[in-house]
C-alpha atoms as a PDB file:
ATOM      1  CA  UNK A   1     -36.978 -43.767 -14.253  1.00  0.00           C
ATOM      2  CA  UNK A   2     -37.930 -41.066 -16.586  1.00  0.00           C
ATOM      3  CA  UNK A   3     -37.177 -39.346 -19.700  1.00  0.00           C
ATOM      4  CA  UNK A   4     -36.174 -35.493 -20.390  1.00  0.00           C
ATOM      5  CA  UNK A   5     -36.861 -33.306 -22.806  1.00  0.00           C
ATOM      6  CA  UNK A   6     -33.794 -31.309 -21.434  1.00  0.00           C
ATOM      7  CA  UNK A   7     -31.714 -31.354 -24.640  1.00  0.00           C
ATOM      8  CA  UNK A   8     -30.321 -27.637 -24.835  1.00  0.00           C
ATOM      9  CA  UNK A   9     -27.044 -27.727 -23.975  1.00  0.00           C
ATOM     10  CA  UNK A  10     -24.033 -25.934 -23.517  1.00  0.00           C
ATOM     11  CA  UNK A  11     -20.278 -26.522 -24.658  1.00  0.00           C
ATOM     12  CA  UNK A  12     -17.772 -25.141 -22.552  1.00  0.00           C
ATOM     13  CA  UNK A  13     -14.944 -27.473 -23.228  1.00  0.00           C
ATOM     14  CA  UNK A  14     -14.888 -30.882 -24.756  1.00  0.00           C
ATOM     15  CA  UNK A  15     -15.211 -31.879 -21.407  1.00  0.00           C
ATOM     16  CA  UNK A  16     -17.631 -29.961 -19.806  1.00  0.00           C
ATOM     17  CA  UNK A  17     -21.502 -30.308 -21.393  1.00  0.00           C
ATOM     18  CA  UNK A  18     -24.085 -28.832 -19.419  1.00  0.00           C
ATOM     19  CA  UNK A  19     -28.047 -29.012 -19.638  1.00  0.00           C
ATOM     20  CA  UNK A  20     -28.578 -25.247 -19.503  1.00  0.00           C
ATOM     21  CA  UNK A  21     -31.415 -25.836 -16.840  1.00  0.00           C
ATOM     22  CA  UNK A  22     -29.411 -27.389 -14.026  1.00  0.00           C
ATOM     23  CA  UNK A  23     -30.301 -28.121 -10.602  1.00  0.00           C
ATOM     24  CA  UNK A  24     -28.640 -25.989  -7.228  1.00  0.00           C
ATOM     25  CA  UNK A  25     -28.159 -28.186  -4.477  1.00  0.00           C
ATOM     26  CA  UNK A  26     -28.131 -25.517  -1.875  1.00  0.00           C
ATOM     27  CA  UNK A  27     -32.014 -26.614  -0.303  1.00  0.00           C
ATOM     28  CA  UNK A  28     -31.001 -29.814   0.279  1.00  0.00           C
ATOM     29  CA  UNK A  29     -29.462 -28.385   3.599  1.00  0.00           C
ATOM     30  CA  UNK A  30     -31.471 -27.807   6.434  1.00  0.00           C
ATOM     31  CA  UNK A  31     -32.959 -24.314   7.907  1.00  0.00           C
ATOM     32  CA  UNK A  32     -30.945 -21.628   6.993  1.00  0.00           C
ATOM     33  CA  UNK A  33     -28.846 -23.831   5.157  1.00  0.00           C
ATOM     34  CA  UNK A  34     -27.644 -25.405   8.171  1.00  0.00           C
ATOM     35  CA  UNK A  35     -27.703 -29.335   9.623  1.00  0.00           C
ATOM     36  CA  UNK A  36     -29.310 -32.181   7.862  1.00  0.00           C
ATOM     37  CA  UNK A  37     -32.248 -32.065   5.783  1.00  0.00           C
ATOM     38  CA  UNK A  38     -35.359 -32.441   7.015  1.00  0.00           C
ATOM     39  CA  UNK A  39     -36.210 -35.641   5.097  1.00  0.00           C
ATOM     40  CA  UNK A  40     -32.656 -37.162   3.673  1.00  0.00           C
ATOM     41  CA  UNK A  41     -34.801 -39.427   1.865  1.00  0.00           C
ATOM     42  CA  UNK A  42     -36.251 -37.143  -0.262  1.00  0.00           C
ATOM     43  CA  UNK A  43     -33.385 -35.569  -0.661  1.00  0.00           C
ATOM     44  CA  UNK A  44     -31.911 -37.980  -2.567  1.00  0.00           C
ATOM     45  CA  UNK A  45     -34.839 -38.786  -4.443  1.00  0.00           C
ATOM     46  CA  UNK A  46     -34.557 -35.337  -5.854  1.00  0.00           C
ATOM     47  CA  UNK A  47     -30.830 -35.504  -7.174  1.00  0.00           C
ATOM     48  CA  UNK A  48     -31.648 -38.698  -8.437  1.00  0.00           C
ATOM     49  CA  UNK A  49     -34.758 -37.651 -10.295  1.00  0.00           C
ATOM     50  CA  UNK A  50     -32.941 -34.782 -11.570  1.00  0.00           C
ATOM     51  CA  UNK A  51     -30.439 -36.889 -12.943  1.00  0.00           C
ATOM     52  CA  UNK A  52     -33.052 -39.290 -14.552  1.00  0.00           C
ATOM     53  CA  UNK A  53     -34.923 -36.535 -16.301  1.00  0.00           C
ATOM     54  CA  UNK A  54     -31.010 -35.649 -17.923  1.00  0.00           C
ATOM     55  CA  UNK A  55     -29.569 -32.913 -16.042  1.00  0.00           C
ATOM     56  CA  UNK A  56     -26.104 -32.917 -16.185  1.00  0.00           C
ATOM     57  CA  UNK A  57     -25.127 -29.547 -14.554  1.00  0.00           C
ATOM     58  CA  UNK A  58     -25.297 -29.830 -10.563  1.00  0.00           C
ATOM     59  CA  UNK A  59     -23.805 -27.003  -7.994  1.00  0.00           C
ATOM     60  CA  UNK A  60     -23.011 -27.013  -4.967  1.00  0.00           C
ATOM     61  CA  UNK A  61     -20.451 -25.932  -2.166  1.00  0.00           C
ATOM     62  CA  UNK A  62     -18.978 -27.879   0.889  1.00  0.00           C
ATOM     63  CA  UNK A  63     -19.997 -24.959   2.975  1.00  0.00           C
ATOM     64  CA  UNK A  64     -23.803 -25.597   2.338  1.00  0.00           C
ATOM     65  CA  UNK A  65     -24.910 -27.235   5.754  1.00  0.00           C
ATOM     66  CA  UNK A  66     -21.940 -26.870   6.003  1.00  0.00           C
ATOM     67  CA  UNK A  67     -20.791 -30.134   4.078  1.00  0.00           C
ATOM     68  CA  UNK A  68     -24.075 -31.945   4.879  1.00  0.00           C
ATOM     69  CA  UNK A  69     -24.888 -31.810   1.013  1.00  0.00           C
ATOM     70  CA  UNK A  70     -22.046 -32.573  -0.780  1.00  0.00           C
ATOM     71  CA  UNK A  71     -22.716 -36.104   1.419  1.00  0.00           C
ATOM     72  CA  UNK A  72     -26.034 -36.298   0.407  1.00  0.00           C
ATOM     73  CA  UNK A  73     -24.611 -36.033  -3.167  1.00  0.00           C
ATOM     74  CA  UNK A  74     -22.144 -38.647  -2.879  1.00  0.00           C
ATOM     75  CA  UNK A  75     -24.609 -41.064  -1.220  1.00  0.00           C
ATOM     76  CA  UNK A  76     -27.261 -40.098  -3.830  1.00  0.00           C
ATOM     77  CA  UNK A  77     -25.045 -40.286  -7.076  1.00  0.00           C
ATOM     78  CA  UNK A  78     -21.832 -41.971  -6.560  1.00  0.00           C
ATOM     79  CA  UNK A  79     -20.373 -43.370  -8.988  1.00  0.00           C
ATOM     80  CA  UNK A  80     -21.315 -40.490 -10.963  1.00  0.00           C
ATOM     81  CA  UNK A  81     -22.706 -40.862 -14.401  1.00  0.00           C
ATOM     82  CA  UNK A  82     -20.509 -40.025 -17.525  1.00  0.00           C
ATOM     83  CA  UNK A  83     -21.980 -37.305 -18.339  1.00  0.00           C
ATOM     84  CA  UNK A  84     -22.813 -35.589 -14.953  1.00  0.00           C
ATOM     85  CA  UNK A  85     -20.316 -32.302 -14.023  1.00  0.00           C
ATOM     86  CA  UNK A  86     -20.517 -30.917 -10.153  1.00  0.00           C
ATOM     87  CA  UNK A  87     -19.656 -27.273 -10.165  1.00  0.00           C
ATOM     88  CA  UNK A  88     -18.655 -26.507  -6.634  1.00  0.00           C
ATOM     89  CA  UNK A  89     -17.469 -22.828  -4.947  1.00  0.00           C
ATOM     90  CA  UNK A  90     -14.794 -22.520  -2.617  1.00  0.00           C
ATOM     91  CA  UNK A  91     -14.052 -19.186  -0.658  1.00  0.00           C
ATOM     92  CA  UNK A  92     -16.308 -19.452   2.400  1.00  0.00           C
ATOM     93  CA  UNK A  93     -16.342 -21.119   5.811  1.00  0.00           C
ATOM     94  CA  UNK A  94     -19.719 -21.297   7.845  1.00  0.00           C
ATOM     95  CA  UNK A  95     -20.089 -20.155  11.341  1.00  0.00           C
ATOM     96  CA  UNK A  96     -21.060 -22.329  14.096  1.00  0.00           C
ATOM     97  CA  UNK A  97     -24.072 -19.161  14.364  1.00  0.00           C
ATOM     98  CA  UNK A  98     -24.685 -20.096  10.494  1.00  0.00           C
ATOM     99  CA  UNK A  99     -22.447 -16.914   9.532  1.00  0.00           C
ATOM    100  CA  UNK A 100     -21.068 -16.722   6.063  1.00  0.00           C
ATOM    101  CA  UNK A 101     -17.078 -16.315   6.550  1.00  0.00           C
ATOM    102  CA  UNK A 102     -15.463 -15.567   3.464  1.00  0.00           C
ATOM    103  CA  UNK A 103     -12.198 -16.518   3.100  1.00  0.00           C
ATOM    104  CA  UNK A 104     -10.250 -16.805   0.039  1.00  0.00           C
ATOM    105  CA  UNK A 105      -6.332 -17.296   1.210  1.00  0.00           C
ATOM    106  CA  UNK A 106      -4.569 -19.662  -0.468  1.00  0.00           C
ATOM    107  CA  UNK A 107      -3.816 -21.830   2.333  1.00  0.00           C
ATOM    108  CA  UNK A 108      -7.797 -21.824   2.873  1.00  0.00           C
ATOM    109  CA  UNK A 109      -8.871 -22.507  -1.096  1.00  0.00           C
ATOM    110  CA  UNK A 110      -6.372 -25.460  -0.807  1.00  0.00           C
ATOM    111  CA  UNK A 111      -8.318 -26.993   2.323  1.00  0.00           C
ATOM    112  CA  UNK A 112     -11.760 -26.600   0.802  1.00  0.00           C
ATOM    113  CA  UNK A 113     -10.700 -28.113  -2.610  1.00  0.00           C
ATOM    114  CA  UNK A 114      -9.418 -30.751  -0.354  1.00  0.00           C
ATOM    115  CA  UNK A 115     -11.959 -31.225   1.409  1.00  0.00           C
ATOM    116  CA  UNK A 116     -14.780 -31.011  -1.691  1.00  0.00           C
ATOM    117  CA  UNK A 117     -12.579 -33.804  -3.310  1.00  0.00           C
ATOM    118  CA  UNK A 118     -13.114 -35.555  -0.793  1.00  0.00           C
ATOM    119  CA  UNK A 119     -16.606 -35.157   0.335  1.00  0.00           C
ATOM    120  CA  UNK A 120     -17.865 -35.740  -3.398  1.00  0.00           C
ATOM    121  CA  UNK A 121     -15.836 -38.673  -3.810  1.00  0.00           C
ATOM    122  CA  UNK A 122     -13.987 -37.687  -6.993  1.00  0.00           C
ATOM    123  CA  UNK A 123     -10.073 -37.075  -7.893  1.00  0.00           C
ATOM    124  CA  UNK A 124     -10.235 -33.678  -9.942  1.00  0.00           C
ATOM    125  CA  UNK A 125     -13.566 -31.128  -9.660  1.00  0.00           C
ATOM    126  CA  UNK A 126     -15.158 -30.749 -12.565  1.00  0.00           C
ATOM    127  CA  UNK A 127     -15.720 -26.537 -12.151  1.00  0.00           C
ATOM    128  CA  UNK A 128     -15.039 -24.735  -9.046  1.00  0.00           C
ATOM    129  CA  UNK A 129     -16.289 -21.292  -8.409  1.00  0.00           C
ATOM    130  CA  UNK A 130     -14.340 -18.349  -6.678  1.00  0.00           C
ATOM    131  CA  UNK A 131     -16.766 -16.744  -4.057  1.00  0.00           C
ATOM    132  CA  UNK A 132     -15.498 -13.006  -3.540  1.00  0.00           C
ATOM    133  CA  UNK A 133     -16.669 -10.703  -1.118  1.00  0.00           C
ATOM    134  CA  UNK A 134     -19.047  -7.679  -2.620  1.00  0.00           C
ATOM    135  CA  UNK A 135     -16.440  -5.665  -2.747  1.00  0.00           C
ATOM    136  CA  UNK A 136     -16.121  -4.723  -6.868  1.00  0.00           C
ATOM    137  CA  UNK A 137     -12.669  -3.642  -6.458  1.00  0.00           C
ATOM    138  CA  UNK A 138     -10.743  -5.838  -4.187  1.00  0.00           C
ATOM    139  CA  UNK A 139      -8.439  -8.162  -6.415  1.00  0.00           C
ATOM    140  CA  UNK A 140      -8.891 -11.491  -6.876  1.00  0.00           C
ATOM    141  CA  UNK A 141      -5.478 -12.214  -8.659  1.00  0.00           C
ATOM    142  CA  UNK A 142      -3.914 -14.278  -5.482  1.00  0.00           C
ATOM    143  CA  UNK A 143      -6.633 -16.228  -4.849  1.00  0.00           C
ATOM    144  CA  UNK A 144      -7.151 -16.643  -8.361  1.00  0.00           C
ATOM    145  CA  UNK A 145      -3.908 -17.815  -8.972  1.00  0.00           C
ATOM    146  CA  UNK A 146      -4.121 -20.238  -6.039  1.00  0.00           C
ATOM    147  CA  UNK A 147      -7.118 -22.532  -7.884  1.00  0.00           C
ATOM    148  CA  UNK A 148      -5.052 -21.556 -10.942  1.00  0.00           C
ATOM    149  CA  UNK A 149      -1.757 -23.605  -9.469  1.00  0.00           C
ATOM    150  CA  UNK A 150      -4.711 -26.411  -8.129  1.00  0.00           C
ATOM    151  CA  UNK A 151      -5.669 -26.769 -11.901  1.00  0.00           C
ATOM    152  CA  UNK A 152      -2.286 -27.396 -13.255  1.00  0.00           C
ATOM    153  CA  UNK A 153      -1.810 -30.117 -10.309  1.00  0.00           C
ATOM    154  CA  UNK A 154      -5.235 -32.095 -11.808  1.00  0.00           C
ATOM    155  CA  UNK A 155      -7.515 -31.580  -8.677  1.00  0.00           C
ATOM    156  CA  UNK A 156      -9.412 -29.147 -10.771  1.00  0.00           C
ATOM    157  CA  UNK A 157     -10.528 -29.225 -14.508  1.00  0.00           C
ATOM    158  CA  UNK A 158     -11.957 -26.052 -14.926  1.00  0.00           C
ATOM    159  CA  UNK A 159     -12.438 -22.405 -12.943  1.00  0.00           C
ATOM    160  CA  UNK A 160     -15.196 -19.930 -12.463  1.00  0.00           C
ATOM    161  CA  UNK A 161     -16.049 -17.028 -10.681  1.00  0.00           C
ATOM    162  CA  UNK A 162     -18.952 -15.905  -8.587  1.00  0.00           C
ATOM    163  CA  UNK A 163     -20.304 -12.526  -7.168  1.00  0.00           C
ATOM    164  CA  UNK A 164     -17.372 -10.544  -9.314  1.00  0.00           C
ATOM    165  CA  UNK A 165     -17.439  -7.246 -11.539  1.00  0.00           C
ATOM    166  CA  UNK A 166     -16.272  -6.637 -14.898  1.00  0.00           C
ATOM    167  CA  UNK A 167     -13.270  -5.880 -14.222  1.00  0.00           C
ATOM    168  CA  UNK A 168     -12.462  -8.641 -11.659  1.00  0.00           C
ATOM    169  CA  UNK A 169     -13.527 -11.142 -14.126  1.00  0.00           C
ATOM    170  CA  UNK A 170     -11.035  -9.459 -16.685  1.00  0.00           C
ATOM    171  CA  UNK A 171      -8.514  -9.886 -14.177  1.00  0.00           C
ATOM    172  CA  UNK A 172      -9.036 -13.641 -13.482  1.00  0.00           C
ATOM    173  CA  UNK A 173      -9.061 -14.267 -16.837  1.00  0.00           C
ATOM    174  CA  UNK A 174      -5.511 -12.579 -17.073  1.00  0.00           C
ATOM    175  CA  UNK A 175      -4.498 -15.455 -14.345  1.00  0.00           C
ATOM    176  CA  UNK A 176      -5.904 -18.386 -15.971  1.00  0.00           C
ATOM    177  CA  UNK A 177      -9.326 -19.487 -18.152  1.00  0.00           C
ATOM    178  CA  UNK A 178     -12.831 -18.768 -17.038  1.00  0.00           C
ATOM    179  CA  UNK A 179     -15.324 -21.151 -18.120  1.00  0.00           C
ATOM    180  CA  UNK A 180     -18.351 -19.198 -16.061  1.00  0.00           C
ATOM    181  CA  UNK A 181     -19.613 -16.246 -14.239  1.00  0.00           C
ATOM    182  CA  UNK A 182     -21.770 -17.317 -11.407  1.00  0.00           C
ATOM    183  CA  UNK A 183     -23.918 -13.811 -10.401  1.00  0.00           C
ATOM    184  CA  UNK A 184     -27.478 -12.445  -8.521  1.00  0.00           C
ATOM    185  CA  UNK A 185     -29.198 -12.163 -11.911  1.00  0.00           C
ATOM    186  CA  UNK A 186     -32.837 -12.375 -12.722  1.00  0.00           C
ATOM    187  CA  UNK A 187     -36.104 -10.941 -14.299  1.00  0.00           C
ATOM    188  CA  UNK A 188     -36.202  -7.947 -12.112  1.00  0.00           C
ATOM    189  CA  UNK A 189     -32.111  -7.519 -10.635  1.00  0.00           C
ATOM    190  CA  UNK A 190     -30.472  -6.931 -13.937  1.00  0.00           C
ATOM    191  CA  UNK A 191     -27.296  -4.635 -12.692  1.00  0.00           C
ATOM    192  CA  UNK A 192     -25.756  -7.294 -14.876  1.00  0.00           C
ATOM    193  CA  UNK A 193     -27.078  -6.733 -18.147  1.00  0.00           C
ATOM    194  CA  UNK A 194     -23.392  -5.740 -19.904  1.00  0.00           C
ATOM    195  CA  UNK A 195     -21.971  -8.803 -18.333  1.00  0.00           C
ATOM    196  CA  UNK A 196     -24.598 -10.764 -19.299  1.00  0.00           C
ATOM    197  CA  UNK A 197     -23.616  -9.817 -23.007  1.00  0.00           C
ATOM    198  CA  UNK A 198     -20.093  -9.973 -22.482  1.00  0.00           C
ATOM    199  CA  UNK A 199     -19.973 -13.026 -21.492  1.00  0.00           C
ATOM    200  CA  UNK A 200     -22.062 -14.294 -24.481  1.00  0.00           C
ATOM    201  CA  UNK A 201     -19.491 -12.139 -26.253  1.00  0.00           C
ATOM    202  CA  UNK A 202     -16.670 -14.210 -25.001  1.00  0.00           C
ATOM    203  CA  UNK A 203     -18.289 -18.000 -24.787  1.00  0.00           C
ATOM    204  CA  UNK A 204     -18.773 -17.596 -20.843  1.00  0.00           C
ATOM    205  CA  UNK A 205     -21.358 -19.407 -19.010  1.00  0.00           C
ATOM    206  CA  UNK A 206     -23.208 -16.723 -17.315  1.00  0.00           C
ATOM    207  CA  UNK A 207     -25.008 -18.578 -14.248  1.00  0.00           C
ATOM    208  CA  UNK A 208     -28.035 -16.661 -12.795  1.00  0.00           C
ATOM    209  CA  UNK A 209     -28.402 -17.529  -8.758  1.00  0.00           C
ATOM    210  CA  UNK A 210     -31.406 -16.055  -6.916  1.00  0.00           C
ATOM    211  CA  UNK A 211     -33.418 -16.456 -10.384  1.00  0.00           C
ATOM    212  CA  UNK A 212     -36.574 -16.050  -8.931  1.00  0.00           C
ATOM    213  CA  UNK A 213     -37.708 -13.609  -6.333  1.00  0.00           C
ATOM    214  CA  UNK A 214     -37.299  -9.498  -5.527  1.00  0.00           C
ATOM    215  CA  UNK A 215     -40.418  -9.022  -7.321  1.00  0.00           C
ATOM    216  CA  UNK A 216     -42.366  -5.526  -6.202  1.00  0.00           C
ATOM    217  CA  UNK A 217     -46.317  -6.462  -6.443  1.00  0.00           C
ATOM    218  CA  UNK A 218     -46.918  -4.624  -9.552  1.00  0.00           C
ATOM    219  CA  UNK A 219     -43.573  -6.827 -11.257  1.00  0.00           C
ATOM    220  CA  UNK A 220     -45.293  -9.874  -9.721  1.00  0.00           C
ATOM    221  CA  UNK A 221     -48.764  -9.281 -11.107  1.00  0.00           C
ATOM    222  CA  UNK A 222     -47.241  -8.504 -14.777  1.00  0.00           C
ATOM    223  CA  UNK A 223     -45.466 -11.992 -14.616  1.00  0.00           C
ATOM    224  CA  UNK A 224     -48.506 -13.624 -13.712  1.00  0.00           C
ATOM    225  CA  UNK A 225     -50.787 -11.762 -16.198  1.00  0.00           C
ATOM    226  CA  UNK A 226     -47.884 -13.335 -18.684  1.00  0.00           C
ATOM    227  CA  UNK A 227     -47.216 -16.621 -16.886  1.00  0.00           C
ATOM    228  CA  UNK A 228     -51.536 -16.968 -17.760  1.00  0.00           C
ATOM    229  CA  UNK A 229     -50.961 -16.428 -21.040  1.00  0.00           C
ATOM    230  CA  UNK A 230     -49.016 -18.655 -21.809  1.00  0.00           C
ATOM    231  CA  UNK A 231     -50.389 -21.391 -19.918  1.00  0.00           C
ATOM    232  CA  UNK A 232     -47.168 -22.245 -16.956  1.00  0.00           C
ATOM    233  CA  UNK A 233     -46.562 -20.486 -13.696  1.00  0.00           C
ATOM    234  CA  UNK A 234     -45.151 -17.841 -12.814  1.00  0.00           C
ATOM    235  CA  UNK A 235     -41.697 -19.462 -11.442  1.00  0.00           C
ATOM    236  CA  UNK A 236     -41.882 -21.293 -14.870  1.00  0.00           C
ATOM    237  CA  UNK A 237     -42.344 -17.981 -17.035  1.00  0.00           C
ATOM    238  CA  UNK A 238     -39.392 -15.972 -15.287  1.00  0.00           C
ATOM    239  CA  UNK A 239     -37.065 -18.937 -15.801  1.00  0.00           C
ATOM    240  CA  UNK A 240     -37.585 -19.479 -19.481  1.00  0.00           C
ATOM    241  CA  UNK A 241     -36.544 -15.728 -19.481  1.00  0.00           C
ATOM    242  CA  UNK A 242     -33.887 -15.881 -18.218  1.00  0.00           C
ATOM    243  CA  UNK A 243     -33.014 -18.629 -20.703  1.00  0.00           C
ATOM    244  CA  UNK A 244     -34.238 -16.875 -23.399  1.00  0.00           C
ATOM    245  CA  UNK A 245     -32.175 -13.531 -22.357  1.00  0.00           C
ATOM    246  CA  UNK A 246     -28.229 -15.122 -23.601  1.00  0.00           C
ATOM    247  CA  UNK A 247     -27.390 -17.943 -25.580  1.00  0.00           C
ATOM    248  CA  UNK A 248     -24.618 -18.687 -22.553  1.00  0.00           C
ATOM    249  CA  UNK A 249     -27.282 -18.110 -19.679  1.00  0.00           C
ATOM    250  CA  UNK A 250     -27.603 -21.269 -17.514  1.00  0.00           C
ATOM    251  CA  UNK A 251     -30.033 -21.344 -14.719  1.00  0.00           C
ATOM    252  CA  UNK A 252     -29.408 -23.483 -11.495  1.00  0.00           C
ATOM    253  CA  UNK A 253     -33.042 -23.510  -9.628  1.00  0.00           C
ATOM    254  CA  UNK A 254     -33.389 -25.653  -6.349  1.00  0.00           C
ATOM    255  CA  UNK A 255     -35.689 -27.509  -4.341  1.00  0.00           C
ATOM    256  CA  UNK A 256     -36.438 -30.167  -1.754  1.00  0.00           C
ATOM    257  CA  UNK A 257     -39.228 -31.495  -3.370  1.00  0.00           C
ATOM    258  CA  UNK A 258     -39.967 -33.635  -6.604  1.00  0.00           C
ATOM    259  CA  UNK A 259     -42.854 -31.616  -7.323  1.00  0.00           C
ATOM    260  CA  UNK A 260     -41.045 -28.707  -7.374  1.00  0.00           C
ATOM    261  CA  UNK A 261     -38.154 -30.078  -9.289  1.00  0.00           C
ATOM    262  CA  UNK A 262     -40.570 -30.956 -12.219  1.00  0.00           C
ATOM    263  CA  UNK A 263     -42.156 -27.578 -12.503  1.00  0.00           C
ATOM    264  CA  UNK A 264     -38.695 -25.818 -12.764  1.00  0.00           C
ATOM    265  CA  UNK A 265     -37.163 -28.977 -15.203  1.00  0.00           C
ATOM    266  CA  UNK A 266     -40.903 -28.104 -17.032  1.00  0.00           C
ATOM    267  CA  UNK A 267     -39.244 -24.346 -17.854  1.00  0.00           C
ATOM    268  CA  UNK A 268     -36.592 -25.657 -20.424  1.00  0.00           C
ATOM    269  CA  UNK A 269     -39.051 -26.539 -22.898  1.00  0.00           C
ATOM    270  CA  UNK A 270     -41.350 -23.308 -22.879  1.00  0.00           C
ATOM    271  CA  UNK A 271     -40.524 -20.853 -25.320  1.00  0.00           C
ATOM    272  CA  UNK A 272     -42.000 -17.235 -24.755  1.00  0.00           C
ATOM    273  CA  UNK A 273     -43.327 -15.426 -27.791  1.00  0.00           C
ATOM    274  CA  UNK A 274     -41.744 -12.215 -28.965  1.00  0.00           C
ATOM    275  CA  UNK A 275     -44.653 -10.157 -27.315  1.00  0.00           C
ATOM    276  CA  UNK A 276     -44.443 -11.661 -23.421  1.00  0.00           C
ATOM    277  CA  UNK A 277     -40.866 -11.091 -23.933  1.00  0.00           C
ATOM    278  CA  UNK A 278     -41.200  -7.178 -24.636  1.00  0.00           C
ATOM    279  CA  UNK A 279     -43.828  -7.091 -21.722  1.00  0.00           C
ATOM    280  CA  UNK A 280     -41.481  -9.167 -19.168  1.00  0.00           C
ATOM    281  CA  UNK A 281     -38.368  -6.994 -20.446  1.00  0.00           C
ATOM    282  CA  UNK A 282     -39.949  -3.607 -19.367  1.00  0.00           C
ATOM    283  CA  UNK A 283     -41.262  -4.622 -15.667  1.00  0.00           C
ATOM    284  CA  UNK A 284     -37.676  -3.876 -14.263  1.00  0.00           C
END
């Protein structure tokens, strides 16, 4: 077992703690995030090493394999410890071709709540996110509502939102509290810069997915001249700044390797001086 130096956290609730650098389950999956892994056993060396170096913010989604990891969790984890919270997303259906099927009906959110209860072993979820489609302006005030009414019955603690706009997280936070905004944010896609600050703003977790990647050559040899400088990687360097970017930012890198884990755990303590910051700001 091993000790982390991942003590910045983030209060949400009295309840709900979070390392800021968390782990996304999503690689645990096979190909395409399909089947089994290709090495369970490492698989669950890496949620328990990520839980041994002190993160205590996991995601994941019963549609990632689909199901296959939320079984890995529960064979990896359970009983969970105290402090651990599993932010889950509901709002999707896999394919038997490995197509994403988005579905957000009531009668559907109630099944995969269900079925994420059940899968992870627990009797309320600590978080669950509301996948939309990428549609800005279709409403998400039934759907919403739906994990609103699944709240007040105790299966679910707290609610999120992922892939929204502005203005359909304003109007899910006229249906019930949002705890976090779960987006494609990262060093060079930053269409969500307002957000980013609005949620900050307003005590919202703003959760970056796809934090690394989308680099253009020239972006990807500026993060490296930087990522020298300062003595990490690149992966490393854009992660820290994306922590460094909002107080409320949390970050939810994942792997299938322990190697890997370590390097992106390593980003939480790595601070970025005022001048890599100003050069890694103006490469998007």
């Amino acid at each position: 077992m091993t000790t982390s130096e991942l003590t910045d956290r983030l209060a949400l609730a009295d309840d709900l703690v979070l390392t800021r650098m968390g782990y996304g389950a999503m690689q645990l999956a096979g190909p395409h995030v399909m089947g089994p892994p290709r090495d369970r056993g490492e698989a669950i060396a890496v949620l328990r090493e990520a839980v041994d170096r002190g993160v205590t913010h996991l995601d994941t989604a019963d549609f990632y394999g689909p199901f296959v990891v939320n079984e890995i969790i529960k064979e990896a984890l359970h009983p969970y410890p105290a402090d651990l919270r599993i932010v889950t997303k509901v709002g999707c259906r896999r394919g038997d071709d490995g197509a994403w099927n988005l579905d957000t009906s009531p009668e559907e959110l109630t099944r995969e709540v269900h079925e994420n209860l059940g899968r992870l072993g627990v009797e309320a979820l600590d978080v669950v996110n509301l996948r939309v489609s990428d549609d800005p302006d279709e409403s998400l005030a039934e759907a919403f509502g739906a994990l609103a009414e699944l709240r007040e019955q105790g299966l679910i603690r707290h609610l999120g939102v992922s892939n929204v706009s502005p203005a359909q997280l304003a109007e899910a936070r006229e249906v019930a509290p949002v705890v976090c905004v779960q987006n494609h944010y990262n060093l060079v896609h930053r269409t969500d810069d307002d957000l980013v600050d609005h949620c900050a703003a307003e005590g919202i977790a703003y959760t970056s997915f796809f934090p690394l990647g989308g680099f253009s050559p020239l972006q990807s040899d500026t993060l490296s001249h930087v990522a020298e400088r300062v003595d990490a990687t690149p992966q490393q360097t854009a992660l820290a700044w994306l922590l460094q970017r909002s107080p409320t930012m949390l970050l939810i890198p994942g792997t299938s390797s322990r190697t890997h884990l370590r390097e992106n755990l390593a980003a939480a303590d790595l601070v970025l001086p005022a001048d890599a910051v100003a050069e890694l700001d103006a490469i998007a």
